[in-house]
Protein backbone atom coordinates (compact mmCIF):
# COMPACT_ATOMS: atom_id res chain seq x y z
CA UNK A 1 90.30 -12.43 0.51
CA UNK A 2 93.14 -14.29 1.48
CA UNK A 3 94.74 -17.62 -0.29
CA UNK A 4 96.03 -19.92 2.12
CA UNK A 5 98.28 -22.99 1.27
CA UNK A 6 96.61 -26.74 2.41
CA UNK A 7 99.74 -26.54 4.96
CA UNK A 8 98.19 -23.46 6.65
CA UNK A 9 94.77 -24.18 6.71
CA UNK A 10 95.19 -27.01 7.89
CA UNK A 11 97.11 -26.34 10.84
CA UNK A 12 94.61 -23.04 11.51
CA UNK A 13 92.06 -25.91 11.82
CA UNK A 14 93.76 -27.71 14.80
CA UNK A 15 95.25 -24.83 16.20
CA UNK A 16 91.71 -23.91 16.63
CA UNK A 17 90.05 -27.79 17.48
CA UNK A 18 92.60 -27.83 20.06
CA UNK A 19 91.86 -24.24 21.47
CA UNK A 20 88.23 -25.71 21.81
CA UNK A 21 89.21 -28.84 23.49
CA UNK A 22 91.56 -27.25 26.22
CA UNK A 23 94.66 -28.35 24.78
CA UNK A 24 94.27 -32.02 24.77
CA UNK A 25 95.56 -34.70 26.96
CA UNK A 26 99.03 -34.73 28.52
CA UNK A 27 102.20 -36.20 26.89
CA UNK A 28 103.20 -39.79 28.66
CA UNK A 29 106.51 -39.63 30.49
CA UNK A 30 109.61 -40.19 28.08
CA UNK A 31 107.25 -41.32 24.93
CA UNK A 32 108.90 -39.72 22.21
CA UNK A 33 107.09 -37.18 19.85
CA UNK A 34 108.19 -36.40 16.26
CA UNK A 35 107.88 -32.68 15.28
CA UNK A 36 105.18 -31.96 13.72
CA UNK A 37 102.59 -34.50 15.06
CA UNK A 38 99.47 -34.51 16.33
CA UNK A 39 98.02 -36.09 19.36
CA UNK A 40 95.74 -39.04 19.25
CA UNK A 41 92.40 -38.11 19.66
CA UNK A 42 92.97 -34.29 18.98
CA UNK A 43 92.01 -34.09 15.44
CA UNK A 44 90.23 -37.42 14.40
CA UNK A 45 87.09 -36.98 16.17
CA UNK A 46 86.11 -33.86 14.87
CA UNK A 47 87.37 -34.30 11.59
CA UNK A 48 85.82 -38.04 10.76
CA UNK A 49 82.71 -38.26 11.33
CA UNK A 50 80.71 -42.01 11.37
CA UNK A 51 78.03 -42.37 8.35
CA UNK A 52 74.65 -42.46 9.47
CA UNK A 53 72.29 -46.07 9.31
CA UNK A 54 71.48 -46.31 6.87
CA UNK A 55 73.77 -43.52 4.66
CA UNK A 56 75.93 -45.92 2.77
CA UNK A 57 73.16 -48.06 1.18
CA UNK A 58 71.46 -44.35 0.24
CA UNK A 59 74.59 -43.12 -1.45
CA UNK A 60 75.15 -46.19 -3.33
CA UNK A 61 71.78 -46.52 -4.58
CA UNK A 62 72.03 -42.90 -5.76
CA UNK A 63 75.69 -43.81 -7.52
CA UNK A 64 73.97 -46.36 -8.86
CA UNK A 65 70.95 -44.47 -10.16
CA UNK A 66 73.50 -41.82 -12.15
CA UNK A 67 75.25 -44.48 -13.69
CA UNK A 68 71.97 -46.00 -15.27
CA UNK A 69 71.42 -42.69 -15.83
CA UNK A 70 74.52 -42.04 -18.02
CA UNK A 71 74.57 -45.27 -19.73
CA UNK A 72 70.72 -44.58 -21.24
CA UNK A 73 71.82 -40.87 -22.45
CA UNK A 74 74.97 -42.39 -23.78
CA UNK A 75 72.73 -45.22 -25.89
């Protein structure tokens, strides 16, 4: 098994999002581009992904739950 620093796994990831993808969309004429960067729209839509309807109220009622949960062992 190989160990992998966050640096490299991370750009493995969108070396291969962007292999899917095609390459992504064109560079504007003279727009400058820092070394290193990644294009808008490249990465973020298949890393973030938009809760559900519904999922936040779930997860806080379940955060909730655990801390009532704790407090009563705790007493």
């Amino acid at each position: 098994m190989t160990a992998f620093t966050f640096g490299e796994a991370t750009a493995r990831v969108l070396a291969q999002a962007a292999r899917e993808q095609g390459g992504g969309a064109p560079h504007r004429a003279h727009a400058g581009v820092r070394r290193g960067s990644i294009e808008a729209g490249t990465f973020e839509d298949n890393f973030f992904a938009k809760p559900g309807k519904g999922e936040c109220d779930r997860l806080i009622r379940m955060a909730r739950v655990a801390l009532d949960t704790g407090r009563r062992v705790k007493r």
